[in-house]
Protein backbone atom coordinates (compact mmCIF):
# COMPACT_ATOMS: atom_id res chain seq x y z
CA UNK A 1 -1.77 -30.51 18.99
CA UNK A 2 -0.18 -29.00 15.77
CA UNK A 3 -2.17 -27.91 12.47
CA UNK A 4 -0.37 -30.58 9.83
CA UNK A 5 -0.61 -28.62 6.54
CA UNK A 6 -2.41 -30.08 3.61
CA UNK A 7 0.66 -31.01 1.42
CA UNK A 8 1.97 -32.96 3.37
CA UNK A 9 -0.74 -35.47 3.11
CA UNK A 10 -0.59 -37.47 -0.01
CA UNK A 11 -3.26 -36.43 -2.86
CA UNK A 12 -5.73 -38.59 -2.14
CA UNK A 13 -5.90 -38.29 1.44
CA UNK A 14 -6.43 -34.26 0.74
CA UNK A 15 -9.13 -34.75 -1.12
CA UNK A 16 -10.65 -36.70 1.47
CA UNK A 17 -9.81 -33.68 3.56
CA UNK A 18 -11.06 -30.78 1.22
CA UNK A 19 -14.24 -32.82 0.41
CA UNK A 20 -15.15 -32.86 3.81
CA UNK A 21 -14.81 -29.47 4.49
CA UNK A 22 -16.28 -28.39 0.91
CA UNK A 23 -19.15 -30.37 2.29
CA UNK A 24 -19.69 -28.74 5.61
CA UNK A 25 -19.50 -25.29 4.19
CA UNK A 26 -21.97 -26.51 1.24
CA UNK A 27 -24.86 -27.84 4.15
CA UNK A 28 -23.95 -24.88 6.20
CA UNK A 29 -25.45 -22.50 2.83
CA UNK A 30 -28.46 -24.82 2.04
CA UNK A 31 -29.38 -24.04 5.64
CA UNK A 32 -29.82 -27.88 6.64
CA UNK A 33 -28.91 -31.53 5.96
CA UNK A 34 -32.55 -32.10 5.05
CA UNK A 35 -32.18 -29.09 2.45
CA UNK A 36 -29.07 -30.24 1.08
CA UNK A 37 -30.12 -33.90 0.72
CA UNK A 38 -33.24 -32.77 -1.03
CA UNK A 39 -30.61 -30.44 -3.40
CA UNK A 40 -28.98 -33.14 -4.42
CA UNK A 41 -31.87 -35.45 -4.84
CA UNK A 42 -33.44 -32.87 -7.56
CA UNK A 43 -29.99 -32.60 -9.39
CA UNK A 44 -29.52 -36.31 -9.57
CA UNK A 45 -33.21 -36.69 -10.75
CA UNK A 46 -34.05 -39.37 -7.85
CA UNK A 47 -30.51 -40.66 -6.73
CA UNK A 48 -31.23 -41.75 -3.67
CA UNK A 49 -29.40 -39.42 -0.89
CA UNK A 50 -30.02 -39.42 2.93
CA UNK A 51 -29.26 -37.38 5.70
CA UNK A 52 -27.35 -40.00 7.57
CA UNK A 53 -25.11 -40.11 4.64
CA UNK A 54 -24.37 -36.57 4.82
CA UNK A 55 -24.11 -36.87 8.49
CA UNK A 56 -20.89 -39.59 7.35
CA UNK A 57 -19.93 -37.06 5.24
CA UNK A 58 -19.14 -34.43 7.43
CA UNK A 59 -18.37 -35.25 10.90
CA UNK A 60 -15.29 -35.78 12.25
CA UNK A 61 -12.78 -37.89 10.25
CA UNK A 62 -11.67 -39.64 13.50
CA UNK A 63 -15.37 -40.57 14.18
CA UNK A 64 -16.78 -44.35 13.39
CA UNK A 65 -19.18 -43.22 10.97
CA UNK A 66 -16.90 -41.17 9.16
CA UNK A 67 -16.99 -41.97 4.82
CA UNK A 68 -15.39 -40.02 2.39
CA UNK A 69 -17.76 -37.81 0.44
CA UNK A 70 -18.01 -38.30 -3.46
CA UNK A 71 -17.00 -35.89 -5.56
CA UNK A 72 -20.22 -36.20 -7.38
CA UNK A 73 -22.08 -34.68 -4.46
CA UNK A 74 -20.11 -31.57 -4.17
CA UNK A 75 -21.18 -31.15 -7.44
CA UNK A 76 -24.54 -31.77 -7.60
CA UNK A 77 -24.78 -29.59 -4.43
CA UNK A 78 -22.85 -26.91 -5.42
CA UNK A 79 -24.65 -26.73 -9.03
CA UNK A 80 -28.33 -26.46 -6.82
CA UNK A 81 -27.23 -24.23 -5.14
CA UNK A 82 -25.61 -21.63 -7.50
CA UNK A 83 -29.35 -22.47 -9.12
CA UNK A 84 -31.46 -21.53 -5.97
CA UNK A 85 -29.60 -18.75 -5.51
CA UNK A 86 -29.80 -17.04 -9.09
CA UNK A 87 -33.24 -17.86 -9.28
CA UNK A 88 -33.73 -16.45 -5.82
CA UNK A 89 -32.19 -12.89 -7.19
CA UNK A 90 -34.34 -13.17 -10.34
């Protein structure tokens, strides 16, 4: 089966696609889903986040429980984890 390239997708759908992959690489740093849900929990202050729904987030696109990722996670994630890891080096 051939690699489609991202621009051909319209700009939605590769945002979908980059979230999704922004994701996996973000729960593969925090070492687990567990980790990375409670990341996001402390940068949201409480909003509620479970590993199930980062499970959606990241497997397959074909797959039945596949949802499309907020941006608002990537954020929060990526914002923890820039945190843990400066603090870590302190």
């Amino acid at each position: 089966m051939a690699v489609i390239p991202y621009n051909f997708y319209p700009q939605e759908q590769r945002r979908k696609i980059m979230n999704r992959e922004k994701m996996r690489e973000l729960c593969s740093v925090a070492g687990s889903y567990p980790e990375a849900a409670r990341l996001i929990i402390l940068y949201t202050e409480g909003r509620s986040v479970s590993v199930d729904a980062i499970k959606s987030w990241t497997c397959k696109a074909t797959s039945s429980r596949a949802r499309t990722c907020p941006d608002w996670v990537i954020e929060a994630l990526e914002k923890q984890l820039v945190h843990k890891i400066t603090k870590a080096r302190r």
